[in-house]
N, C-alpha and C. Protein backbone atom coordinates (compact mmCIF):
# COMPACT_ATOMS: atom_id res chain seq x y z
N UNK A 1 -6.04 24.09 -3.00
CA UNK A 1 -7.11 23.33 -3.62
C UNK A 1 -6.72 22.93 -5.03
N UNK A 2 -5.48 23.38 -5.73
CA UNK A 2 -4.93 22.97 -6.73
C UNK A 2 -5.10 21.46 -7.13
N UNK A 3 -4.84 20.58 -6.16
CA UNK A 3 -5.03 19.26 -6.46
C UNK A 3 -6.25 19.21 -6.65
N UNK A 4 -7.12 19.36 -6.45
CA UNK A 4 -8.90 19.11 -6.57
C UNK A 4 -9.34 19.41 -8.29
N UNK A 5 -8.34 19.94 -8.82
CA UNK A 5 -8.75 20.23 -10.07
C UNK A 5 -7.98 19.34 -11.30
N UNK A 6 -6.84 18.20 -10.63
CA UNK A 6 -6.68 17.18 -11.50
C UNK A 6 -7.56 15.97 -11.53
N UNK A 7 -7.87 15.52 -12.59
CA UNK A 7 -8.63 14.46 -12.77
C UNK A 7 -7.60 13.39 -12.51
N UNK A 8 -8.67 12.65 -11.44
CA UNK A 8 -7.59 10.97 -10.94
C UNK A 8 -7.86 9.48 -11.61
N UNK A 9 -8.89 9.68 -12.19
CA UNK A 9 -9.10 8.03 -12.85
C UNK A 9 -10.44 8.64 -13.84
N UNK A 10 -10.23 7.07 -14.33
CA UNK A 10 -10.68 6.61 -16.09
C UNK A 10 -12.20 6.37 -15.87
N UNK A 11 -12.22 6.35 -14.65
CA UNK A 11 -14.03 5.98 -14.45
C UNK A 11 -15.07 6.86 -14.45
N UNK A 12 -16.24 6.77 -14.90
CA UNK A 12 -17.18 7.79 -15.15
C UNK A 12 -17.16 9.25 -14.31
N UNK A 13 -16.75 10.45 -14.50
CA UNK A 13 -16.40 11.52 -14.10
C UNK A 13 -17.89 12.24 -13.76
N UNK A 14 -18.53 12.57 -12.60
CA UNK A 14 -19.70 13.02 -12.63
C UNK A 14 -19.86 13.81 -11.16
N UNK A 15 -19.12 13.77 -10.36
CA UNK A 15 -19.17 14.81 -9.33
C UNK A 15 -18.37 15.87 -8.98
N UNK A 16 -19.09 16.67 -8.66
CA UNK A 16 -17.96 18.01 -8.52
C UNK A 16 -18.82 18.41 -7.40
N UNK A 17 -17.68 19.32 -6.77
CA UNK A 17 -17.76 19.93 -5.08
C UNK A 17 -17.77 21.54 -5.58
N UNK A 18 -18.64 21.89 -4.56
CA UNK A 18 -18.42 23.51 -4.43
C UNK A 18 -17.91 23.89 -3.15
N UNK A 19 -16.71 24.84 -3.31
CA UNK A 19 -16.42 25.36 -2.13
C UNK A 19 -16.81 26.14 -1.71
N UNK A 20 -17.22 26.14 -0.06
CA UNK A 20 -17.96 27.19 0.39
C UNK A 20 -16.67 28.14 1.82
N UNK A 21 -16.70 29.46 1.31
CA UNK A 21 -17.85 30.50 1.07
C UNK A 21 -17.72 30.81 -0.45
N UNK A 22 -16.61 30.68 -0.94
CA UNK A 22 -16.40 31.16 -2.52
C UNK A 22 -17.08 30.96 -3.36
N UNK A 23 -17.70 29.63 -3.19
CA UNK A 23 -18.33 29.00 -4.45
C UNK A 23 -18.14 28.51 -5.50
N UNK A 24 -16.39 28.23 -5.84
CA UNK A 24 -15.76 27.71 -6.97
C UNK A 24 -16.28 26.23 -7.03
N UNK A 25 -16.57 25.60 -8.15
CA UNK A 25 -16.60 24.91 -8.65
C UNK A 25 -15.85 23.67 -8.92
N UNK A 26 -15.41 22.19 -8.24
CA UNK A 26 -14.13 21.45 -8.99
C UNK A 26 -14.79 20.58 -9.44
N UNK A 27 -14.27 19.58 -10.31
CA UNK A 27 -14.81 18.65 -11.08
C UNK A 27 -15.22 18.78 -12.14
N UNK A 28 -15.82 17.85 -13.32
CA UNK A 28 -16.14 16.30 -12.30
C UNK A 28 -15.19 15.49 -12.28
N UNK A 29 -15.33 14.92 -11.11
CA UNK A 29 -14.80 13.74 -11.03
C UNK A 29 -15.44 12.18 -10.79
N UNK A 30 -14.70 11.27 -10.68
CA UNK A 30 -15.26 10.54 -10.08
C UNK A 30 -15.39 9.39 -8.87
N UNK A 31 -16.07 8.82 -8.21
CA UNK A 31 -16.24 9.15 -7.16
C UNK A 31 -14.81 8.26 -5.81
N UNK A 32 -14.14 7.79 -6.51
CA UNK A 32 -13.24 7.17 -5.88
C UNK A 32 -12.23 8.73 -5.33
N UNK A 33 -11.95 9.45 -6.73
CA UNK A 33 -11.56 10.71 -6.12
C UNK A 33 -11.97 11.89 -5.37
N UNK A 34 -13.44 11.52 -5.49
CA UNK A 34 -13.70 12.80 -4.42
C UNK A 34 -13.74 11.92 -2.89
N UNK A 35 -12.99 10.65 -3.05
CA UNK A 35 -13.13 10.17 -1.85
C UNK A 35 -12.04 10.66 -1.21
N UNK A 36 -11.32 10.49 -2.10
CA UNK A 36 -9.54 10.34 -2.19
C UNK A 36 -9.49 12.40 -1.07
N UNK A 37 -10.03 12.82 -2.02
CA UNK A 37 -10.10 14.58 -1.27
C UNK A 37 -10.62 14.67 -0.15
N UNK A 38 -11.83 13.84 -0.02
CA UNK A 38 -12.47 13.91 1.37
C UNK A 38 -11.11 13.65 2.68
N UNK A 39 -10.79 12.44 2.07
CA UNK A 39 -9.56 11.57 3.04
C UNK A 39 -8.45 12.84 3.14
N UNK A 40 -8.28 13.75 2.64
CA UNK A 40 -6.89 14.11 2.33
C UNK A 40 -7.31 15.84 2.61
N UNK A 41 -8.25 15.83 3.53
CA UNK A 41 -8.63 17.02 3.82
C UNK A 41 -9.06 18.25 2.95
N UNK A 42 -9.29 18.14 1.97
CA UNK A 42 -9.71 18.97 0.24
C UNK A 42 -11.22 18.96 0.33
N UNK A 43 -11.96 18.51 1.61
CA UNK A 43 -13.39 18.63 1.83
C UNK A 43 -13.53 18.94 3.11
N UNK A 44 -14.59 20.34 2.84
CA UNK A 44 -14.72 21.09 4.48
C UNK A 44 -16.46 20.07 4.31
N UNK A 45 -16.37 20.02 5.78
CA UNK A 45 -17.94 19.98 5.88
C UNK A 45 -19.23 20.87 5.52
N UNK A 46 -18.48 22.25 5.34
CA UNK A 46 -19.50 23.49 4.68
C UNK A 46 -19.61 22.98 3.13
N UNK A 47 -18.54 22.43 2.47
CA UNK A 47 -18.56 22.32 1.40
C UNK A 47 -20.01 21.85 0.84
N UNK A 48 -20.10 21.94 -0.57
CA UNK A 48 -21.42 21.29 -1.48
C UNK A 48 -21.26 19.87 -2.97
N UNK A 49 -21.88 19.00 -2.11
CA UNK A 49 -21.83 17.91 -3.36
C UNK A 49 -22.88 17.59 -4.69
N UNK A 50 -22.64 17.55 -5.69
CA UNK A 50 -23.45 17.49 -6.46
C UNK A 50 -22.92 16.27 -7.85
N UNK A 51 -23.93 16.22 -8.39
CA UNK A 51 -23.59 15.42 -9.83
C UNK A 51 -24.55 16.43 -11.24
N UNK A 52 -25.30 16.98 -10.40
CA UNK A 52 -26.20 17.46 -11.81
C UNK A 52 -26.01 18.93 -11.57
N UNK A 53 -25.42 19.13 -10.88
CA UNK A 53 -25.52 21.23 -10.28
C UNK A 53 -26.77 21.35 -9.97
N UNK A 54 -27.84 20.40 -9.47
CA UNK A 54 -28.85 20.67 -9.39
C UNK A 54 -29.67 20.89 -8.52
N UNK A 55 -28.88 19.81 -7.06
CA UNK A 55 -29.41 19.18 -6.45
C UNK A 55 -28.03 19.07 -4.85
N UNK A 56 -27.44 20.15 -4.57
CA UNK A 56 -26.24 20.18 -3.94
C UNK A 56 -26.50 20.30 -2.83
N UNK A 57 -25.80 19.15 -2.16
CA UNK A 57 -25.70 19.00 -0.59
C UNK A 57 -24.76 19.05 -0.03
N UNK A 58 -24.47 19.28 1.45
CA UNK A 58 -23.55 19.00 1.96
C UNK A 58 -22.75 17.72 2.33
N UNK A 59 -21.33 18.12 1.80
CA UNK A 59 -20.38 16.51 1.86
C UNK A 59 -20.53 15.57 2.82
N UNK A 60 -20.95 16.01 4.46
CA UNK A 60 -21.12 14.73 4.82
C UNK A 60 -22.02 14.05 4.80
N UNK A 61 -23.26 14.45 4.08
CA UNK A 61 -24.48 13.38 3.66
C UNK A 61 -24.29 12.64 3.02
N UNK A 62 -22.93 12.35 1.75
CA UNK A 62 -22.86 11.25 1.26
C UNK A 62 -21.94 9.65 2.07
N UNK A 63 -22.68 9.13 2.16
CA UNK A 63 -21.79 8.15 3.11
C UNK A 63 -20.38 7.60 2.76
N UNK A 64 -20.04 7.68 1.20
CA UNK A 64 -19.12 6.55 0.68
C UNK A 64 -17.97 8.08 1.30
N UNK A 65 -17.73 9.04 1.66
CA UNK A 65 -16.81 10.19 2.02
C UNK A 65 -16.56 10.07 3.26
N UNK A 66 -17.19 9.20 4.10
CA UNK A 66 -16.55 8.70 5.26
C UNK A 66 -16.38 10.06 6.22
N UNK A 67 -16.97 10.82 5.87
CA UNK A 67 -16.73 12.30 7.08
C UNK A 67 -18.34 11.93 8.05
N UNK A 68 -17.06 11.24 9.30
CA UNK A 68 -18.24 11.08 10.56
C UNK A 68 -17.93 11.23 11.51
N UNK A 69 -16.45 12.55 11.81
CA UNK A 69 -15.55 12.50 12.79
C UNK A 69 -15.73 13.61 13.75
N UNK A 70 -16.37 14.52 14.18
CA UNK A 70 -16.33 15.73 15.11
C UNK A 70 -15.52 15.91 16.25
N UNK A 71 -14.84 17.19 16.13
CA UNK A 71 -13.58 17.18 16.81
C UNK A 71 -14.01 18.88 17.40
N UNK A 72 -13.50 19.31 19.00
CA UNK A 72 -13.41 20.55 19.24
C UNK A 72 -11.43 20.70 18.65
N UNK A 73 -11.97 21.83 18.27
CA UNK A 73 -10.30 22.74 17.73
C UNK A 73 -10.46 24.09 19.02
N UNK A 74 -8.99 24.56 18.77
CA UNK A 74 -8.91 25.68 19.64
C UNK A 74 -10.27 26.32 20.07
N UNK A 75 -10.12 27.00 21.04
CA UNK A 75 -11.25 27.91 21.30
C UNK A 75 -12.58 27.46 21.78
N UNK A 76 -12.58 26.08 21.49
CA UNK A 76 -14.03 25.17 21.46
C UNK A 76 -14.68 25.31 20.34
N UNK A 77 -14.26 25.46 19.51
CA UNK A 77 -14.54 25.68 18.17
C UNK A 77 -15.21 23.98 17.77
N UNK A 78 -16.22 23.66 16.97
CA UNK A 78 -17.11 22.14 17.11
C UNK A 78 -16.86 22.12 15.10
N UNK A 79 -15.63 21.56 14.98
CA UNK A 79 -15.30 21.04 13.43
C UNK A 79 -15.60 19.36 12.86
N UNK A 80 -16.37 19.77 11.85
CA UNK A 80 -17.29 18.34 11.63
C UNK A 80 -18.45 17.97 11.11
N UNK A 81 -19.02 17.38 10.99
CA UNK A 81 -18.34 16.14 10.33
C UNK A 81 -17.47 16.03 8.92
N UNK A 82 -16.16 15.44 9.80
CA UNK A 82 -15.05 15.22 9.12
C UNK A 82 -14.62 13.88 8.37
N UNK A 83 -13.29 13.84 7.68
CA UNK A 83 -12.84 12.52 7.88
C UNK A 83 -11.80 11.80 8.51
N UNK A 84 -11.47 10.59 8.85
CA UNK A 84 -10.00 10.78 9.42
C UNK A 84 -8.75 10.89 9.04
N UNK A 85 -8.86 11.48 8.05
CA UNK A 85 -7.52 11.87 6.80
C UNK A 85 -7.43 13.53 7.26
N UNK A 86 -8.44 14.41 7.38
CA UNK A 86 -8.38 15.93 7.66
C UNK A 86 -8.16 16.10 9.13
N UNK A 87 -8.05 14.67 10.25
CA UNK A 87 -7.80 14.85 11.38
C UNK A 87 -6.43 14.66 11.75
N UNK A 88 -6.03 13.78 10.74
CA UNK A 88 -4.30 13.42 10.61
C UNK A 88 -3.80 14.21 10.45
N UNK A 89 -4.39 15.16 9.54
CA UNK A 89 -3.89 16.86 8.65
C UNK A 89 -3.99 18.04 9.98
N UNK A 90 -4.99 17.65 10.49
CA UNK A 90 -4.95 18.69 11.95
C UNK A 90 -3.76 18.38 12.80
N UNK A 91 -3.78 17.18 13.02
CA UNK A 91 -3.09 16.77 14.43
C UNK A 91 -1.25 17.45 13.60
N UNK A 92 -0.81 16.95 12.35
CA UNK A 92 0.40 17.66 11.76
C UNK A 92 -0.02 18.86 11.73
N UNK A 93 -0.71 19.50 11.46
CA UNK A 93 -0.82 21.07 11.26
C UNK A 93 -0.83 21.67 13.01
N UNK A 94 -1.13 20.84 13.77
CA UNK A 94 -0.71 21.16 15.42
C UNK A 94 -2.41 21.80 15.77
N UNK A 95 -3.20 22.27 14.76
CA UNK A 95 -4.77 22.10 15.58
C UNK A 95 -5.00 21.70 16.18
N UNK A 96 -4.98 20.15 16.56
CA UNK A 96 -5.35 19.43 17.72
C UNK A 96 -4.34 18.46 17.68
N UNK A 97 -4.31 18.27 18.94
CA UNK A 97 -3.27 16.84 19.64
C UNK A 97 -4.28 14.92 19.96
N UNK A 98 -3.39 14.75 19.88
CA UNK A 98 -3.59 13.20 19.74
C UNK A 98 -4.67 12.63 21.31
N UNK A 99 -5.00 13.47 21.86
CA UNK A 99 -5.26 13.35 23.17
C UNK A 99 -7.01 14.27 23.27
N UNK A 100 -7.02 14.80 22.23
CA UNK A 100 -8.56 15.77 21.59
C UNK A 100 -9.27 14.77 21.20
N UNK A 101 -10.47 14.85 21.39
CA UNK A 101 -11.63 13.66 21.96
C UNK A 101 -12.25 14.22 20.27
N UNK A 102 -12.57 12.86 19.50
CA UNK A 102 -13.50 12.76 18.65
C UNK A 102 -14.67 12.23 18.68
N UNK A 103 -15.41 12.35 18.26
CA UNK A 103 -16.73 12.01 18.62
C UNK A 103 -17.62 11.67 16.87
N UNK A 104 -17.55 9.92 17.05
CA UNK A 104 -18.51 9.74 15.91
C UNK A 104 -20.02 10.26 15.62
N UNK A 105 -20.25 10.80 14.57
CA UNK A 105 -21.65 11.60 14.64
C UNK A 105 -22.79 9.91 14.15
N UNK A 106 -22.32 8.73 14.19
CA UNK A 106 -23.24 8.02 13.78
C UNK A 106 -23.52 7.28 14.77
N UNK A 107 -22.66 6.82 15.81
CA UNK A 107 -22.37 5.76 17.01
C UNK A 107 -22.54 6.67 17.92
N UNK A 108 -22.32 7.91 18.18
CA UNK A 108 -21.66 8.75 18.96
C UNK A 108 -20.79 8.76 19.80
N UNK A 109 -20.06 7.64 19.34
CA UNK A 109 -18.96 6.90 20.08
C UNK A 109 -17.90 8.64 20.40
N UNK A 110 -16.72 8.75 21.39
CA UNK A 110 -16.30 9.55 21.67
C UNK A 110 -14.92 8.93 22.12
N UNK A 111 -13.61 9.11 21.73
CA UNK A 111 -12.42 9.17 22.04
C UNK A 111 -11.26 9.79 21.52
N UNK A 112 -10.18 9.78 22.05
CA UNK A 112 -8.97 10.45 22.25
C UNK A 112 -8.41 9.85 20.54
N UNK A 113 -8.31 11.41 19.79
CA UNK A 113 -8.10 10.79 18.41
C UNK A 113 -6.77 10.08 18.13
N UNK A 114 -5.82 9.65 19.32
CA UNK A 114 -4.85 9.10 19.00
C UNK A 114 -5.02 7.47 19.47
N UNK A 115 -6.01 7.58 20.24
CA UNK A 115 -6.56 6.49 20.22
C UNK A 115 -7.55 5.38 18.61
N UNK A 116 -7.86 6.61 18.35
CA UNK A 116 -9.19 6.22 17.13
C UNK A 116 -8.16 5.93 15.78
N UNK A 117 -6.90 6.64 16.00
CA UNK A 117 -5.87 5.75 14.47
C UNK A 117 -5.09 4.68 14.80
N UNK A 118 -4.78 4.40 16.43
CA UNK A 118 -4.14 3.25 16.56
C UNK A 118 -5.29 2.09 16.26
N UNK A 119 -6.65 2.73 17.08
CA UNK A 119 -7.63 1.55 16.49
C UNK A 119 -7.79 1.29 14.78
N UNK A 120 -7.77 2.35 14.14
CA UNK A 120 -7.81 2.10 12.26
C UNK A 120 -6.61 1.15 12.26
N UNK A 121 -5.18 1.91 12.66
CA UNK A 121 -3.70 1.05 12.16
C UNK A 121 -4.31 0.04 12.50
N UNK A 122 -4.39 -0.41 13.53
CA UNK A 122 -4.64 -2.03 14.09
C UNK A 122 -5.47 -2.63 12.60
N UNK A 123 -6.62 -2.59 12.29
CA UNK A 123 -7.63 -2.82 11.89
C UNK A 123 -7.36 -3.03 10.67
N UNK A 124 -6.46 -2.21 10.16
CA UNK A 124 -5.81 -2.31 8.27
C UNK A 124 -4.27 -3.44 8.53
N UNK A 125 -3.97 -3.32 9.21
CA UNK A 125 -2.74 -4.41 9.61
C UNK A 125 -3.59 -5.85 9.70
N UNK A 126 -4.61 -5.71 10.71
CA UNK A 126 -5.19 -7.08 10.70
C UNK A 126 -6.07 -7.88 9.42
N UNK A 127 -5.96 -6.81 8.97
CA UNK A 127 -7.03 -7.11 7.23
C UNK A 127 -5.79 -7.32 6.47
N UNK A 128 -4.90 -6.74 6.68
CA UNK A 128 -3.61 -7.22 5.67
C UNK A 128 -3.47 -8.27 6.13
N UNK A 129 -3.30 -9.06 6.83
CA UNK A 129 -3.18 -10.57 7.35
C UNK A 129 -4.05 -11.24 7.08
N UNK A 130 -5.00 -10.54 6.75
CA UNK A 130 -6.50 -11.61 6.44
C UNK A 130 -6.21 -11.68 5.24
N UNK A 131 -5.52 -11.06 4.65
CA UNK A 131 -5.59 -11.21 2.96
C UNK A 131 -4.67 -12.06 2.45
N UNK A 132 -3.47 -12.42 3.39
CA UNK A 132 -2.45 -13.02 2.74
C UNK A 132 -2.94 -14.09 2.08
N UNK A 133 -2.15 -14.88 0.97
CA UNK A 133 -2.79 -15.96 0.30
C UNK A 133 -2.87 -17.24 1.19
N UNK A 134 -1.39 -17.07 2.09
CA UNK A 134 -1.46 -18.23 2.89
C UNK A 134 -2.71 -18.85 3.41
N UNK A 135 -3.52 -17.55 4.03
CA UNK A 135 -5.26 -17.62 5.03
C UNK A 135 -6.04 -18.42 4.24
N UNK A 136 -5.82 -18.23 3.36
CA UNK A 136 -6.77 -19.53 2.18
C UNK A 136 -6.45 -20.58 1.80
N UNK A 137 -5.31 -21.28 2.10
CA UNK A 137 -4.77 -22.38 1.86
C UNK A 137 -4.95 -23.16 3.06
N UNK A 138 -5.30 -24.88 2.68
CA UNK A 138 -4.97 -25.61 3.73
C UNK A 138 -3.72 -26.09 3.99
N UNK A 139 -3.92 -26.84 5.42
CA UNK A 139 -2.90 -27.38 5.83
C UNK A 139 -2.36 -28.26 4.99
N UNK A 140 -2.59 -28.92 3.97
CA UNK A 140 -2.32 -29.65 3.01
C UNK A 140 -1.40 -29.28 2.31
N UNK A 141 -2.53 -27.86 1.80
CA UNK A 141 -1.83 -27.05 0.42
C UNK A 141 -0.42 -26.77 1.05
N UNK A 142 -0.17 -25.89 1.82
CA UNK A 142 1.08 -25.47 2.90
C UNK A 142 2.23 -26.29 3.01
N UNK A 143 1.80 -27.59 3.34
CA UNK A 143 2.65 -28.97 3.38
C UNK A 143 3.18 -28.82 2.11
N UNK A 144 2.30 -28.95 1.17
CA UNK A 144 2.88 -29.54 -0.19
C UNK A 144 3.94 -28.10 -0.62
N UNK A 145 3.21 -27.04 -0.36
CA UNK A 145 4.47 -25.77 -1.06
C UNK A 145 5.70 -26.12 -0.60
N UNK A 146 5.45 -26.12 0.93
CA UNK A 146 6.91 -26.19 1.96
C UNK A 146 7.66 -27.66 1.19
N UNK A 147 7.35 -28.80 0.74
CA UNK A 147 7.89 -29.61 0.34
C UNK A 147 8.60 -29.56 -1.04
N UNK A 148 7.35 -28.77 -1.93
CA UNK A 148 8.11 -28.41 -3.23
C UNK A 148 9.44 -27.18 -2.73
N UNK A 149 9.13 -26.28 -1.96
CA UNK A 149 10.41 -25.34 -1.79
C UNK A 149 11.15 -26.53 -1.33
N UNK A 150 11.51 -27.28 -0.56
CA UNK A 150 12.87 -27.37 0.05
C UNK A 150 13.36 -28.18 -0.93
N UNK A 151 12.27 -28.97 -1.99
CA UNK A 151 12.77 -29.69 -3.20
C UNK A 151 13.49 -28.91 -4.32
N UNK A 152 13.27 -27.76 -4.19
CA UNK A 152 13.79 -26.71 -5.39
C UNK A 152 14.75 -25.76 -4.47
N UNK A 153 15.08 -26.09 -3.13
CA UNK A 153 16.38 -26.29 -2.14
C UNK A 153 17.57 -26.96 -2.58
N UNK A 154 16.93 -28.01 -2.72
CA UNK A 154 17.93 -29.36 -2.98
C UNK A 154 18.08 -29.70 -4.51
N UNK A 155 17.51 -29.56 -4.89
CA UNK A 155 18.17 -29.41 -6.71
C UNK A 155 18.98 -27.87 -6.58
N UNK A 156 19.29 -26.99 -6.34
CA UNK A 156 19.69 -26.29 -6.75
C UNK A 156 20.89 -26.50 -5.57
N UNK A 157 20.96 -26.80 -4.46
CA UNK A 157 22.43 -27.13 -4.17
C UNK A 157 23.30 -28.13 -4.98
N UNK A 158 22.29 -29.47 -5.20
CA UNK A 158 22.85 -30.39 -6.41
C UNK A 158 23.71 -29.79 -7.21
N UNK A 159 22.90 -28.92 -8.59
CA UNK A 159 23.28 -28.18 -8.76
C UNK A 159 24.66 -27.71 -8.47
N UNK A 160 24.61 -27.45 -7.71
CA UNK A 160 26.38 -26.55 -7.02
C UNK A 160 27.41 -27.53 -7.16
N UNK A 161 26.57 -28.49 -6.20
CA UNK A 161 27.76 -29.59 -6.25
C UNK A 161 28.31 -30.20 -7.62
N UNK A 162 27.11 -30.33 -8.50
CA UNK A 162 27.68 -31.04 -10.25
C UNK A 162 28.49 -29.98 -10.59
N UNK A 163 28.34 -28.88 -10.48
CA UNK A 163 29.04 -27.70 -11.25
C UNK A 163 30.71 -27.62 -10.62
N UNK A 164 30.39 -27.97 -9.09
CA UNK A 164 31.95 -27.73 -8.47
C UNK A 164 32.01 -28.91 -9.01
N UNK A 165 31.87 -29.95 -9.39
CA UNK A 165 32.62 -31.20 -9.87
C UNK A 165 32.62 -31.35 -10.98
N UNK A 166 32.17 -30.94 -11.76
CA UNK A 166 32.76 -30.40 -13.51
C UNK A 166 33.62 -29.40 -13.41
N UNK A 167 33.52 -28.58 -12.67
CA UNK A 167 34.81 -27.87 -12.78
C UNK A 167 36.39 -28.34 -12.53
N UNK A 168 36.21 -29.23 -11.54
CA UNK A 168 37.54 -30.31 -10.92
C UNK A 168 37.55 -31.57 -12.26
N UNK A 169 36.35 -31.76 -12.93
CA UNK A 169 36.89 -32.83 -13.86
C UNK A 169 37.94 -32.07 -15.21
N UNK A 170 36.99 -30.75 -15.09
CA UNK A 170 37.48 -30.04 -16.50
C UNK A 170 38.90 -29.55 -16.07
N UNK A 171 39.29 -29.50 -14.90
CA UNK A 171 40.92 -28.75 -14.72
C UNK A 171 41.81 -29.99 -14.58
N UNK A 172 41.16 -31.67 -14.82
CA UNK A 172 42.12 -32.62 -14.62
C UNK A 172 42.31 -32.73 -15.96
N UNK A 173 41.12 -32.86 -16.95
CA UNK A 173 40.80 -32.91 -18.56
C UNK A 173 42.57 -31.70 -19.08
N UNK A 174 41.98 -30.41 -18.56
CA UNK A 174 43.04 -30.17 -19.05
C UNK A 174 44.57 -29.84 -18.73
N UNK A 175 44.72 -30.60 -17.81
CA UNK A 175 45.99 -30.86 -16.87
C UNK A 175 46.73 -31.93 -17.74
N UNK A 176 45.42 -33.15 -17.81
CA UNK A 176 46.15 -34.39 -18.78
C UNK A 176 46.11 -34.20 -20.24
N UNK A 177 45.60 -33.03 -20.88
CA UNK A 177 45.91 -32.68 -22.26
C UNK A 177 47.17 -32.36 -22.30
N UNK A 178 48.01 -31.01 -21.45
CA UNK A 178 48.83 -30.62 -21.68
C UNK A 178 49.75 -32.00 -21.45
N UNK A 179 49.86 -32.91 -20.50
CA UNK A 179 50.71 -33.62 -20.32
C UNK A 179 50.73 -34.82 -21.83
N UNK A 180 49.48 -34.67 -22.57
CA UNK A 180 49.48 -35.66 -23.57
C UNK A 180 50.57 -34.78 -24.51
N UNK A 181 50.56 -33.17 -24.25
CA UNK A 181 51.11 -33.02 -25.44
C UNK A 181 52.60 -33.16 -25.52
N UNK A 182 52.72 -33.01 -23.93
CA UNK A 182 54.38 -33.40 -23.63
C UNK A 182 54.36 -34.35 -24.22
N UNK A 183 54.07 -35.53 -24.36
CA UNK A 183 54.48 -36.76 -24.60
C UNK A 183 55.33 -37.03 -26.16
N UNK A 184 54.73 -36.44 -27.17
CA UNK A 184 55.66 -36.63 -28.18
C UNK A 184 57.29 -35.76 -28.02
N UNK A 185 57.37 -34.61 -27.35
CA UNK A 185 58.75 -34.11 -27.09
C UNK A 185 59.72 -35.04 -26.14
N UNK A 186 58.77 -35.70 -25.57
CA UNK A 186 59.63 -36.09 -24.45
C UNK A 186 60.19 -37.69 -25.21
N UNK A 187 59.26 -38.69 -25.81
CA UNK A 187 59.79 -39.68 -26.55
C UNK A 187 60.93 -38.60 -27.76
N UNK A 188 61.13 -37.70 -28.16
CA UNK A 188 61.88 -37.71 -28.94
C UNK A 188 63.45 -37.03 -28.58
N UNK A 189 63.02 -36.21 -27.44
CA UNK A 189 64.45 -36.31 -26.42
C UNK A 189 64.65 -37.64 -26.50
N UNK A 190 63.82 -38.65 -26.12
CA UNK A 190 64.83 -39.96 -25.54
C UNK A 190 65.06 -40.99 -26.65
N UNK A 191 65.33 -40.38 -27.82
CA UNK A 191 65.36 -41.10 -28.79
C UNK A 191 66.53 -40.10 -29.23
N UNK A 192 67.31 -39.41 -29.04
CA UNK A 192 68.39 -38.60 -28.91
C UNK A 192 69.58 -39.37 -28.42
């Protein structure tokens, strides 16, 4: 639980978790990081949320913590509501296999949790595509980039080519210097 006791960001610091059965105390923080713990398995569902010490509930009543995952573990043991960051942490820790039925406590939707992260992967891959800048551009805009690139293609081979041909002017430049300089030795041999 070591990590639970660094502070993660600059933004108003005001919640802290109690762990249960101990009762230690972390925080405050704020609330992007106690998301960040929820995700990363650093929140049991016994646990207690609060902002004022006043008024402490249990973590999965707050919604933005995303623990809505119920899973049987060994034994038939009923762990939950979770998130799907502490189920990733199970399935590596070998608790449960990818093939152990989760069950949303809001939908009560129910499947095979190796099913329920290929559905997330999918879902964050397809939002990364939704985001690209391209998705917002028209067919227009697109045209015109693709035209300026192949234009800043073609100046810069130009480019190549002026440079290989200053280089061939500059090695004739000084091919016919040296031969200018022959020229006074050689009129004065023949004036010998």
């Amino acid at each position: 639980m070591s990590d639970m006791a660094e502070i993660g960001s600059e933004a108003p610091m005001i919640w802290r978790v109690k762990k249960l059965p101990d009762g230690d105390v972390y925080g405050p923080v704020d609330e992007a990081t106690l998301k960040e713990w929820a995700a990363a398995a650093q929140i049991s569902p016994e646990d207690l949320i609060d902002i004022s010490d006043e008024n402490w509930k249990p973590a999965p009543q707050y919604e933005f913590l995303e623990m809505l995952w119920v899973v049987k573990l060994p034994g038939d043991e009923l762990y939950g509501p979770t998130s799907v960051g502490t189920l990733r942490e199970f399935i590596h820790e070998g608790l449960i296999s990818d093939k152990s039925i989760a069950t949303n406590v809001v939908s009560t939707q129910s499947l095979p949790v190796g099913a329920l992260f290929a559905a997330l992967d999918f879902e964050k891959k397809r939002e990364a595509r939704r985001a690209t800048p391209d998705r917002n551009k028209s067919t227009v805009m697109i045209a015109v980039d693709m035209a300026k690139d192949q234009r800043i293609r073609q100046l810069e081979e130009d480019l190549r080519n002026m440079r290989r041909e200053h280089e061939g002017l500059l090695h004739k430049y000084r091919q016919l210097t040296l031969e200018m300089q022959a020229v006074p030795k050689i009129v004065k041999q023949g004036r010998r």
